[in-house]
Protein backbone atom coordinates (compact mmCIF):
# COMPACT_ATOMS: atom_id res chain seq x y z
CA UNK A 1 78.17 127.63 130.00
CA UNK A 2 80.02 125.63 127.37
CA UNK A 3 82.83 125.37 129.71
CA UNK A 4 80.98 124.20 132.56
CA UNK A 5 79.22 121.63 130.09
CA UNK A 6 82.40 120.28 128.90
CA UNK A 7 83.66 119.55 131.74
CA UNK A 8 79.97 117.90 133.03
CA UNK A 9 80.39 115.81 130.01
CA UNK A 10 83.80 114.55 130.75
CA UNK A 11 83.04 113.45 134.17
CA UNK A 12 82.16 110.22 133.12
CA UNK A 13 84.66 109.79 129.83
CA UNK A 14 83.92 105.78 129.32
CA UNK A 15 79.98 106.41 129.30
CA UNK A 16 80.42 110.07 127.09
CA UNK A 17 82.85 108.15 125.10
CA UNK A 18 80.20 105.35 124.33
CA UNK A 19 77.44 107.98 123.85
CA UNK A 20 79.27 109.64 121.33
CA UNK A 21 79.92 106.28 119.65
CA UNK A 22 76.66 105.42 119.22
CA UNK A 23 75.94 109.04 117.20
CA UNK A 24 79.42 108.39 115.48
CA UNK A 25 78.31 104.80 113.98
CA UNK A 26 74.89 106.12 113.23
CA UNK A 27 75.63 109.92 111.40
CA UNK A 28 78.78 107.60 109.65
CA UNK A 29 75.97 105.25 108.31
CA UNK A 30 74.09 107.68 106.49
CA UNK A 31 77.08 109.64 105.50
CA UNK A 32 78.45 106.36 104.08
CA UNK A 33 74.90 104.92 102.75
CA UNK A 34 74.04 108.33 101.10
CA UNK A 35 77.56 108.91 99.39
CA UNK A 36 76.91 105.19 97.31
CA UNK A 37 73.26 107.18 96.42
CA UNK A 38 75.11 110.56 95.14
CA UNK A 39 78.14 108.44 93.53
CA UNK A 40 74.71 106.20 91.17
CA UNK A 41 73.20 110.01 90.86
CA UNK A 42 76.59 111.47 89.34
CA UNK A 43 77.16 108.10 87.44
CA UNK A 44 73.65 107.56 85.58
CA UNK A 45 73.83 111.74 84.71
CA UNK A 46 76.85 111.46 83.45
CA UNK A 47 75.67 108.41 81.38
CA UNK A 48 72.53 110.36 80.12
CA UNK A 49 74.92 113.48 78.10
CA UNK A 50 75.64 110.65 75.87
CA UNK A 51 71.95 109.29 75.18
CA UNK A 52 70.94 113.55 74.58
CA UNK A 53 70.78 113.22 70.76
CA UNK A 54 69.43 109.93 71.03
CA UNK A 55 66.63 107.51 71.48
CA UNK A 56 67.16 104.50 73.10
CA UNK A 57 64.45 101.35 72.19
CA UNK A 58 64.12 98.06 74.07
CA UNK A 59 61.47 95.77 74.20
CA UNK A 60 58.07 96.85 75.89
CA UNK A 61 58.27 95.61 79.42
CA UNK A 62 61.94 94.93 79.43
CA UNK A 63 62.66 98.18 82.09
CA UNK A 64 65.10 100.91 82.44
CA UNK A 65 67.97 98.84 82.69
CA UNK A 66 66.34 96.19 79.51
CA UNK A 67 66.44 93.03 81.22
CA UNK A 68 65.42 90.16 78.93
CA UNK A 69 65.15 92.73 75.63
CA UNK A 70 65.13 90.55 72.61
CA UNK A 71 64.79 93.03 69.35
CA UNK A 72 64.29 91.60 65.93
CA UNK A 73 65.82 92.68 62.37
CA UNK A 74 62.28 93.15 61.44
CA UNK A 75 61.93 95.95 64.80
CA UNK A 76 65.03 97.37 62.88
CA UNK A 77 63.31 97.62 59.53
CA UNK A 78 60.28 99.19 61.44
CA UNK A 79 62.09 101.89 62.76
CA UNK A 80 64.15 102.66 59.81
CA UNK A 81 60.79 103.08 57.99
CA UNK A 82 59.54 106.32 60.33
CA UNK A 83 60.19 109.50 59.06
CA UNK A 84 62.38 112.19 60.96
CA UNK A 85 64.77 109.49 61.55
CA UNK A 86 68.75 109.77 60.24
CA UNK A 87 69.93 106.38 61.84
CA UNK A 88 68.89 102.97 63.42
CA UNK A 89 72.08 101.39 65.45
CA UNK A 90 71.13 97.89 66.95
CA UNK A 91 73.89 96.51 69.50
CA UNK A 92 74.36 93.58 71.52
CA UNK A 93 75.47 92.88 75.48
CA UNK A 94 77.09 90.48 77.21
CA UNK A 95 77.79 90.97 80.92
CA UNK A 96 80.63 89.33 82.82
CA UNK A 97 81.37 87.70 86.01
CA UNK A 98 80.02 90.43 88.48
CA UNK A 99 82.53 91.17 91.50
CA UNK A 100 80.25 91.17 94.91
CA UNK A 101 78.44 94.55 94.71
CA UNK A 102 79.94 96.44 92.62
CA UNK A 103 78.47 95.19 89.60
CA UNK A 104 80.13 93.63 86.70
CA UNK A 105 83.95 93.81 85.95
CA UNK A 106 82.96 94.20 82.67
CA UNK A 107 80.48 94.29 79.17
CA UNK A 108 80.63 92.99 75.69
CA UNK A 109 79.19 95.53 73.50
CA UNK A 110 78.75 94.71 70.17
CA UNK A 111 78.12 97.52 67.93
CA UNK A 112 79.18 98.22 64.39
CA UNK A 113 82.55 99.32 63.69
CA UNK A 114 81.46 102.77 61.83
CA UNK A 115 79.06 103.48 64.75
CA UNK A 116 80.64 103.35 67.96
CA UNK A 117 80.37 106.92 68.55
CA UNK A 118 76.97 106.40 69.00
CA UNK A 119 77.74 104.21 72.18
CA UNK A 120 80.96 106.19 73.42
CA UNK A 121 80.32 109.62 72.38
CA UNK A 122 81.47 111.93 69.15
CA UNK A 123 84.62 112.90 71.48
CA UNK A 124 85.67 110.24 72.79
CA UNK A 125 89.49 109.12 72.41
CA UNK A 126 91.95 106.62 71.71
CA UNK A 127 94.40 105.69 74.95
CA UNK A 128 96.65 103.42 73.05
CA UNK A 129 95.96 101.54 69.32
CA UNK A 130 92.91 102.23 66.95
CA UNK A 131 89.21 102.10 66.19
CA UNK A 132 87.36 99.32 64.82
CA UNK A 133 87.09 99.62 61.10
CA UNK A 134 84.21 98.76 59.25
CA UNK A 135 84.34 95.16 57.95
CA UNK A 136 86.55 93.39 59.81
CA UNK A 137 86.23 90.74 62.58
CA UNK A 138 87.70 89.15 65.47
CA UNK A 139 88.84 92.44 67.05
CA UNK A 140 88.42 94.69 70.13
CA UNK A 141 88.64 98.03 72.10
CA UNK A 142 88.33 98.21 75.67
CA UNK A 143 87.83 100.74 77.60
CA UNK A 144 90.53 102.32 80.17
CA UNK A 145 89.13 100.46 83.76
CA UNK A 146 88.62 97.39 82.18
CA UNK A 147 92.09 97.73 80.42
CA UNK A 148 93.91 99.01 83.99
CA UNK A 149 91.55 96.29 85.90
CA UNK A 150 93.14 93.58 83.89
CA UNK A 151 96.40 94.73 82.68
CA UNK A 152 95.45 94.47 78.81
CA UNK A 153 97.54 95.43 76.28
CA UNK A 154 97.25 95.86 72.57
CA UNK A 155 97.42 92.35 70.99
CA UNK A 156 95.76 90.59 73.85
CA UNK A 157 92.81 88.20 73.58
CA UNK A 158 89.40 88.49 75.26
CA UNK A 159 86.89 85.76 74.65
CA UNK A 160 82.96 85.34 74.52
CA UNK A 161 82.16 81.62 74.88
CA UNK A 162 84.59 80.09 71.85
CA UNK A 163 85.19 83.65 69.88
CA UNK A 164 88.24 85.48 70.79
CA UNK A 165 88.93 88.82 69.84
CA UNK A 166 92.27 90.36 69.19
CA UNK A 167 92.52 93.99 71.61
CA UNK A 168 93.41 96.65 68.87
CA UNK A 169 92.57 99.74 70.99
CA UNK A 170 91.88 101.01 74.25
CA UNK A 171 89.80 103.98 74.56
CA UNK A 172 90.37 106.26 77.25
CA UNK A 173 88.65 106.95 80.12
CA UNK A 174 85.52 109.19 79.49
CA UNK A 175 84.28 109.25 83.37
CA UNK A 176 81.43 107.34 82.58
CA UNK A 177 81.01 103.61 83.78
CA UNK A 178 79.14 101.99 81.39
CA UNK A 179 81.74 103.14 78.89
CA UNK A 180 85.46 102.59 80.59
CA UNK A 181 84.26 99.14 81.50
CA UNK A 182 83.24 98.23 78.26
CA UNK A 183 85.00 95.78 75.72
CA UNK A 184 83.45 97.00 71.65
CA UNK A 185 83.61 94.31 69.53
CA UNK A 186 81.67 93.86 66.15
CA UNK A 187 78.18 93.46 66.11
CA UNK A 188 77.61 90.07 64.25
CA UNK A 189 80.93 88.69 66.18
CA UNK A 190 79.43 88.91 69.27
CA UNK A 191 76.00 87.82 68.05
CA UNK A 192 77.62 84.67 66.61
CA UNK A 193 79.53 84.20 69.89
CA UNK A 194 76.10 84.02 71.60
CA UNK A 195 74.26 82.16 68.99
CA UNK A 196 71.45 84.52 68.89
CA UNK A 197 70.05 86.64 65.84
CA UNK A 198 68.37 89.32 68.18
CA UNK A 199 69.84 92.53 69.59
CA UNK A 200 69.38 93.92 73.50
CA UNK A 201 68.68 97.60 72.36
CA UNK A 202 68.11 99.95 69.45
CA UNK A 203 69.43 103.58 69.39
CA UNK A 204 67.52 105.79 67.22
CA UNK A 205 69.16 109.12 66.27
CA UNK A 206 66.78 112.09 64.86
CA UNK A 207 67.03 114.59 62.18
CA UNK A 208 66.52 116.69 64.55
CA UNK A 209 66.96 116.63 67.97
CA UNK A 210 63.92 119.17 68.62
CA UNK A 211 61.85 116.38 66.93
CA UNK A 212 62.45 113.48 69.62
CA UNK A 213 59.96 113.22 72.17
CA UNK A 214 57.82 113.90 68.56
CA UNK A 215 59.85 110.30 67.40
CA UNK A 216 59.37 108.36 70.35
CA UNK A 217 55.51 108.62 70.37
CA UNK A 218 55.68 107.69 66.92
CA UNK A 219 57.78 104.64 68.11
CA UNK A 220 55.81 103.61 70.90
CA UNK A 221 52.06 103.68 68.76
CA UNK A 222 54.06 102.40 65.58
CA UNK A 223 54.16 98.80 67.91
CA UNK A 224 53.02 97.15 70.93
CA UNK A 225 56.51 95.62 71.43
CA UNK A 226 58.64 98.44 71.35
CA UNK A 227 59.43 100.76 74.27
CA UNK A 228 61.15 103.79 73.25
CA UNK A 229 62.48 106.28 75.86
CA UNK A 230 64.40 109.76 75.29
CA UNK A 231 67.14 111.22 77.33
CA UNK A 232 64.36 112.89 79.70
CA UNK A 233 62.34 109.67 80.36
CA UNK A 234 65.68 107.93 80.99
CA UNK A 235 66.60 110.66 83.33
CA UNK A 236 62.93 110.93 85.08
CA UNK A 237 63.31 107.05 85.48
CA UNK A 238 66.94 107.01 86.98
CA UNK A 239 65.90 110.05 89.33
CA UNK A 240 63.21 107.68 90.60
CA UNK A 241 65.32 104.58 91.29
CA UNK A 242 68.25 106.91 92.78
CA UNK A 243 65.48 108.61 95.63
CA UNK A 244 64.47 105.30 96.43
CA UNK A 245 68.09 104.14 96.97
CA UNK A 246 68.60 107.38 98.67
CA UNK A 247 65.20 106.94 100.75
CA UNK A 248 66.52 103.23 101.93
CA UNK A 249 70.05 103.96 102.18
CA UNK A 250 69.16 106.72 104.78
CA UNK A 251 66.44 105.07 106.33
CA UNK A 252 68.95 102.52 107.32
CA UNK A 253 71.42 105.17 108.69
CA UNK A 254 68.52 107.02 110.48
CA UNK A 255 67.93 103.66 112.72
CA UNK A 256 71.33 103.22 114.14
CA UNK A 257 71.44 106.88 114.89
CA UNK A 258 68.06 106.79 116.17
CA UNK A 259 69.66 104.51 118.54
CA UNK A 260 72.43 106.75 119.02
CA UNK A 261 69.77 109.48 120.19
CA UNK A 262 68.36 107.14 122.82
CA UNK A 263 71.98 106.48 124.33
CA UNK A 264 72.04 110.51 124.60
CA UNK A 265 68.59 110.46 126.62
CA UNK A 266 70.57 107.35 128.68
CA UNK A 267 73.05 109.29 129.31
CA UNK A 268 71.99 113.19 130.47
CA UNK A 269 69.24 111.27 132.45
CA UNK A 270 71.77 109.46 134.22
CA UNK A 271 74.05 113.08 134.78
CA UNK A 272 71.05 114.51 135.80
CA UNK A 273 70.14 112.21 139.01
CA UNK A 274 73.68 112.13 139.53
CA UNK A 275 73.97 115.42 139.83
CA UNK A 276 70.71 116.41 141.58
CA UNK A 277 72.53 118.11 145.08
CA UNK A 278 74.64 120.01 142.04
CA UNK A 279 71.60 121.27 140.24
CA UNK A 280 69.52 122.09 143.76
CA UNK A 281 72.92 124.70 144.58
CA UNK A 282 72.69 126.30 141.59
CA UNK A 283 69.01 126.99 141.69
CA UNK A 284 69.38 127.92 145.58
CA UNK A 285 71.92 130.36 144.49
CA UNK A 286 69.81 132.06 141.74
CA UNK A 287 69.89 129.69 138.55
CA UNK A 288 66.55 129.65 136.52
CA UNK A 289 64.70 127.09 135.14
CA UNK A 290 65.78 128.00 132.35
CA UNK A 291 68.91 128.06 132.45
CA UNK A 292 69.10 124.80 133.81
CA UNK A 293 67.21 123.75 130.69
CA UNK A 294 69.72 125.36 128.63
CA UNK A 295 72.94 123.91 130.23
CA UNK A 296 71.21 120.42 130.08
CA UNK A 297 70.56 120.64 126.53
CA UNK A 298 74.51 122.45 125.52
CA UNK A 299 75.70 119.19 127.12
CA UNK A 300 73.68 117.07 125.06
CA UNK A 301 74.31 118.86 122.21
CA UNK A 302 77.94 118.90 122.53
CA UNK A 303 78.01 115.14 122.95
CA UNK A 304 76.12 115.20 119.54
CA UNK A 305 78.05 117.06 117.62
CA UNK A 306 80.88 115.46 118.43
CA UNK A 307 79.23 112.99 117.65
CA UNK A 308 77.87 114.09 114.64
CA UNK A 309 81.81 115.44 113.32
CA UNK A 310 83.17 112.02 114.26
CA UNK A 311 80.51 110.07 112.28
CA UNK A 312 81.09 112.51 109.18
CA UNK A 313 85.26 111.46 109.29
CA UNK A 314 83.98 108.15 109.16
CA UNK A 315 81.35 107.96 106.46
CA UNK A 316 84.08 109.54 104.50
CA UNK A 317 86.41 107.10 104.96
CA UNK A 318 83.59 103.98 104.55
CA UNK A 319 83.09 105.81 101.72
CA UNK A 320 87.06 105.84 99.94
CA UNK A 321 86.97 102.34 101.19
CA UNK A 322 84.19 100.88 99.72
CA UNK A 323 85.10 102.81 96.61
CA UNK A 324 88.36 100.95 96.59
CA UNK A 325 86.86 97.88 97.37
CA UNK A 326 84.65 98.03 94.19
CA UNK A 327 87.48 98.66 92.43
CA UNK A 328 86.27 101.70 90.40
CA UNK A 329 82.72 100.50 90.03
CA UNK A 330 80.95 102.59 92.90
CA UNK A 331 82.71 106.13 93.26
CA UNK A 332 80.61 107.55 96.37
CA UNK A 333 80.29 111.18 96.47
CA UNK A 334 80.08 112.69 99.49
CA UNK A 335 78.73 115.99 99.36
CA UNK A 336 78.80 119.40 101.45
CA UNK A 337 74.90 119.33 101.57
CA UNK A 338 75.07 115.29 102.65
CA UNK A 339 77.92 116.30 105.54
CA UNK A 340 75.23 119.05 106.47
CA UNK A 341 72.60 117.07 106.72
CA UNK A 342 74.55 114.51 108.85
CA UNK A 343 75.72 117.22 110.98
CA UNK A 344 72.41 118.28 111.66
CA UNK A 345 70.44 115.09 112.15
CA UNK A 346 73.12 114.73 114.88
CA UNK A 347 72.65 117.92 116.66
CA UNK A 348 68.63 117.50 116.30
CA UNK A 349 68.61 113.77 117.85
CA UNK A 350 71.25 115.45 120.81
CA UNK A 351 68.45 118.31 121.30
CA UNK A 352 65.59 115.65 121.37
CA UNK A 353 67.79 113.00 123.76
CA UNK A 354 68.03 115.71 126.39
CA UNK A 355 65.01 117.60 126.05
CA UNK A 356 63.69 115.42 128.60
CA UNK A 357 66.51 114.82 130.86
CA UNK A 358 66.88 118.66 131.18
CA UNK A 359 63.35 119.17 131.75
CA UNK A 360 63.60 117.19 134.86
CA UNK A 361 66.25 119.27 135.94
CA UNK A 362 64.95 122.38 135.32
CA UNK A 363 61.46 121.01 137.13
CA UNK A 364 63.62 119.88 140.10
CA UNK A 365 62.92 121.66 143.76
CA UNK A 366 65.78 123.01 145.22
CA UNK A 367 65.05 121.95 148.78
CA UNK A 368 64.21 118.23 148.04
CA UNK A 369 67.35 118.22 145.59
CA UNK A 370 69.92 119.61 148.65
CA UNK A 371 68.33 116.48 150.63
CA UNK A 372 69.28 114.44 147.65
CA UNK A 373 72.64 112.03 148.47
């Protein structure tokens, strides 16, 4: 049976060829679409090991991501003044020229000098140079994609508005965005490059870490303008935005290869009156309904899965591309589970497209289908 249907399906190679297009675009959509979902996934996770022994506090309303967060010296003072607590680390942003989609090329983070292992983890290392050190001003470290991105050096300037700052380190990389495409520069540097006295977030670290969500209840009642989140609500948050990304991204994919699924129906109905006087011999000779059903659908199916293996080659390429396009700032993740999926979304619109094409067949009278020319 799979012989006969490969050879049914060749008959017509520039209309199987197009068929199997239309699955390939569609199955490489979602394949493509759902690998930029995964790759934001893998990227915020990896981002929330760092904020485990932490609490991070913006401004109520400001969001997951803090847009518009303005936190005062007096919010510091407030949560300095809570008990449980060990430290209060304010820091600064400012983001740079952003690069089509892939977000921007890179963030000002100003932090103090004796603290940035709050922001890029106890373990994190130096690539080339040194740490800030406590006190001093007008100085840098960068982290390893913004340093490759740009071809920084040690003893190279970056600037915020008129402030530049001298590159003394670069850190390297620690596999998590937010980090390797960071430039670290002192706190009140950057705040006097921006000619602002407020800060964009507060990290609160606990005594004890078995004490935080404890800490950031005590936050949230201690003030109506503070919204403090732990590593969980961070994580329940980002899981949230990632299935909707993951919802639209496939949603998008399912469309064209919902179309792809109609061009299989196009298609077997087509073979099927074509090959009415074909379908009439075999019955006359002894061939059941069903399986005349069943050869119908094998051919359909086939088509699919080409199809389907086609459109999974190509997602994975869209993928590496628009990885490379992005220039480190997406990494898409294509996964065995995602490839699955794509596989079988193929094979299930090829079932569906010639479910009713092969019912036809399978319904068709031999006598009026010899008659057929």
């Amino acid at each position: 049976m799979l012989d006969l249907a490969l050879k049914n399906i060749m008959r017509n190679r520039t209309r199987t060829i197009l068929t199997t297009l239309g699955i390939l675009i569609g199955i490489g959509a979602i394949i493509a679409l759902g690998s930029i979902a995964e790759g934001i996934n893998v990227s915020i996770q990896s981002s929330l090991q760092l904020t485990a022994s932490k609490i991070s506090v913006q401004q109520a309303g400001a969001g997951i991501f803090g847009m518009g967060s303005e936190l005062t010296n007096d919010d510091v003072e407030l949560l300095k003044s809570l008990s449980g607590i060990k430290d209060v680390v304010p820091i600064d942003v400012s983001i740079g020229p952003m690069t089509g989609f892939a977000g921007p090329d890179y963030i000002f983070v100003g932090i103090e000098p004796d603290k940035m292992s709050y922001f890029a983890g106890e373990n994190f290392k130096m690539y080339q140079g040194r740490n800030l050190d406590e006190g001093e001003s007008g100085v840098a470290v960068v982290g390893k994609t913004v340093a490759d991105k740009f071809n920084t050096q040690i003893g190279d300037s970056w600037s915020v508005k008129d402030e530049d700052f001298e590159v003394v380190g670069i850190m390297d990389t620690t596999g998590v965005s937010d980090i390797d495409s960071a430039i670290l520069v002192p706190l009140q540097d950057l705040q006097t490059a921006l000619n602002k006295d407020t800060y964009y977030s507060i990290y609160v670290i606990p005594d004890d870490v078995k004490d935080t969500e404890k800490i950031v209840a005590e936050i949230n009642d201690a003030s109506d303008n503070l919204q403090a989140l732990s590593s969980a609500d961070l994580a329940r948050q980002a899981s949230e935005i990632v299935d909707q990304i993951r919802f639209f991204t496939f949603g998008i994919g399912a469309i064209a290869a919902f179309v792809g699924g109609l061009g299989v129906m196009n298609t077997m109905i087509m073979a099927v009156m074509e090959r009415r006087k074909e379908i009439g011999v075999m019955k006359a000779i002894g061939a059941t309904n069903s399986m005349i059903l069943r050869q119908i659908l094998t051919e359909s199916a086939m088509i699919s899965v080409i199809g389907g293996v086609g459109g999974i080659l190509l997602g994975i390429g869209a993928a590496i591309g628009l990885g490379a396009f992005s220039g480190g700032q997406i990494q898409p993740y294509v996964t065995p589970v995602l490839a699955t999926e794509g596989l079988a979304f193929a094979m299930f619109l090829g079932v569906i497209g010639g479910l009713y094409p092969a019912r036809q067949a399978a319904n068709l009278d031999p006598v009026e289908a010899l008659r057929y020319e």
